[in-house]
Protein backbone atom coordinates (compact mmCIF):
# COMPACT_ATOMS: atom_id res chain seq x y z
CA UNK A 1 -9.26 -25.23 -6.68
CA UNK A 2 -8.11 -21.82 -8.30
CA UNK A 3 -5.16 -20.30 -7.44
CA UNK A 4 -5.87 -17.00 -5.56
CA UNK A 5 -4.74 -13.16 -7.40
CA UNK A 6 -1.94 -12.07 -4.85
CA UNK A 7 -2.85 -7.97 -4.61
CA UNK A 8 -0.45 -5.34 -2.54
CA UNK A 9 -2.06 -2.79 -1.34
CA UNK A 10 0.77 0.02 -1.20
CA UNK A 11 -0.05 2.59 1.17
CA UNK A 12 -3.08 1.02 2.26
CA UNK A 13 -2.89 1.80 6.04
CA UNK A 14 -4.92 4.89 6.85
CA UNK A 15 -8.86 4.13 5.78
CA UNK A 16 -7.47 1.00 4.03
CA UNK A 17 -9.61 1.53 0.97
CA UNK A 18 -8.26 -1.00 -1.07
CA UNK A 19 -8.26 -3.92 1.60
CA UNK A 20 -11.83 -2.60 2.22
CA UNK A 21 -13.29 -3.01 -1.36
CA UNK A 22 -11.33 -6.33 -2.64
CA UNK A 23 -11.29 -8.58 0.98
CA UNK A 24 -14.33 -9.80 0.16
CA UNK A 25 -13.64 -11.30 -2.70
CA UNK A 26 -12.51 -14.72 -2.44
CA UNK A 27 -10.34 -14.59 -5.78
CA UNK A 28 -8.13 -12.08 -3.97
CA UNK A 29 -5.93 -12.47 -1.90
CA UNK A 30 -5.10 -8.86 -0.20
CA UNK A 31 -2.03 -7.58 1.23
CA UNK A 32 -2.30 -3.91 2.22
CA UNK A 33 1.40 -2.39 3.40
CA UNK A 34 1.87 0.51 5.75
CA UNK A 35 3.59 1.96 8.34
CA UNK A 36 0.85 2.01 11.14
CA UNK A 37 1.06 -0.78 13.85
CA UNK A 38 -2.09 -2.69 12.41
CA UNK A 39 -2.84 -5.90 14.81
CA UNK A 40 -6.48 -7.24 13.69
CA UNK A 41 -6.01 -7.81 9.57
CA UNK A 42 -4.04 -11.32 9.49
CA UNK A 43 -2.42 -9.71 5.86
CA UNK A 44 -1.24 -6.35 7.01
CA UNK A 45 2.39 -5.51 6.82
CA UNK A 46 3.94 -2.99 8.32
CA UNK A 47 6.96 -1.75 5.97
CA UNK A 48 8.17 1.75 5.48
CA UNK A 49 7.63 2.52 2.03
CA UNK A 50 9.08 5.63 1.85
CA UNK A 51 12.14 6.59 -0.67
CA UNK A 52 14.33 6.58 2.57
CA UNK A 53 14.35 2.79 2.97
CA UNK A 54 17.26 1.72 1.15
CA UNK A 55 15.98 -2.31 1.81
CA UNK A 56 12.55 -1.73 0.60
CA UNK A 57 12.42 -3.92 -2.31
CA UNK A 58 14.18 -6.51 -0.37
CA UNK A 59 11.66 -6.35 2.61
CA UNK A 60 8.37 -6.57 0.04
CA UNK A 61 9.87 -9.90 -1.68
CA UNK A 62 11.24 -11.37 2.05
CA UNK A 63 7.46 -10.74 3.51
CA UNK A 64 5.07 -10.76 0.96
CA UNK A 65 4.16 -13.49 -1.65
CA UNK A 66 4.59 -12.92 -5.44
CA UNK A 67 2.28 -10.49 -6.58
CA UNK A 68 -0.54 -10.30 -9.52
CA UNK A 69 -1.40 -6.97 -9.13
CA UNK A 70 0.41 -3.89 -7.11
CA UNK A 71 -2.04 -0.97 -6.01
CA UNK A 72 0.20 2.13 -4.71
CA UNK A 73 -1.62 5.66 -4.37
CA UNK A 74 1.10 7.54 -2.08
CA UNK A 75 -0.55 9.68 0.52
CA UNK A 76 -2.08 13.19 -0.66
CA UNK A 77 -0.76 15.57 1.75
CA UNK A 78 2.91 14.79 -0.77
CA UNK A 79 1.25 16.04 -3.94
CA UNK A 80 0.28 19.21 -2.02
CA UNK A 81 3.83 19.89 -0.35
CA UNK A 82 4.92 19.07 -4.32
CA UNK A 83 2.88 22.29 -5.55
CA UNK A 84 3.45 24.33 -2.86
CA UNK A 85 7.50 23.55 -3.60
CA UNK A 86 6.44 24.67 -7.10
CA UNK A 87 4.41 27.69 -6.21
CA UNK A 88 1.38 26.07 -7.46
CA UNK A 89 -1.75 27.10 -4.91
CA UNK A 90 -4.33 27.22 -7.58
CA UNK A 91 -4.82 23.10 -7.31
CA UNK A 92 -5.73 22.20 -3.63
């Protein structure tokens, strides 16, 4: 039997892209992470990942298994409030 590739899925709460294109895979085992309050996907964790929780690295190792591979693309709407902070509207 092989051992199964333990993937987080960082910030995979809102159209859960990443959970959506690997959970088919039976290689993979997915973990998405989030802050929603997500009952029907057995690997769903709901963590706040946001620079604010002082216990997140202790909260991903105490609930999730080792990983393989870590996806993380933080949500868009922060790159925007980044340019607008920098007065940079010509990139929307």
């Amino acid at each position: 039997m092989n051992k199964k590739v333990i993937v987080w899925a960082l910030y995979d709460d809102g159209n859960m892209c990443y959970y959506q294109s690997l959970k088919d895979n039976e290689n993979l085992e997915v973990y998405p992470v989030g802050i929603n309050d997500i009952k029907d996907i057995e690997n769903y964790k709901r963590i706040d990942l946001s620079l604010n929780n002082l216990n997140l690295l202790k909260e991903l190792k105490s609930q999730l298994p080792k990983p393989n591979i870590i996806l993380a693309s933080p949500p868009l709407w922060e790159l925007k409030s980044c340019r607008l902070l920098t007065s940079n509207l010509r990139w929307h």
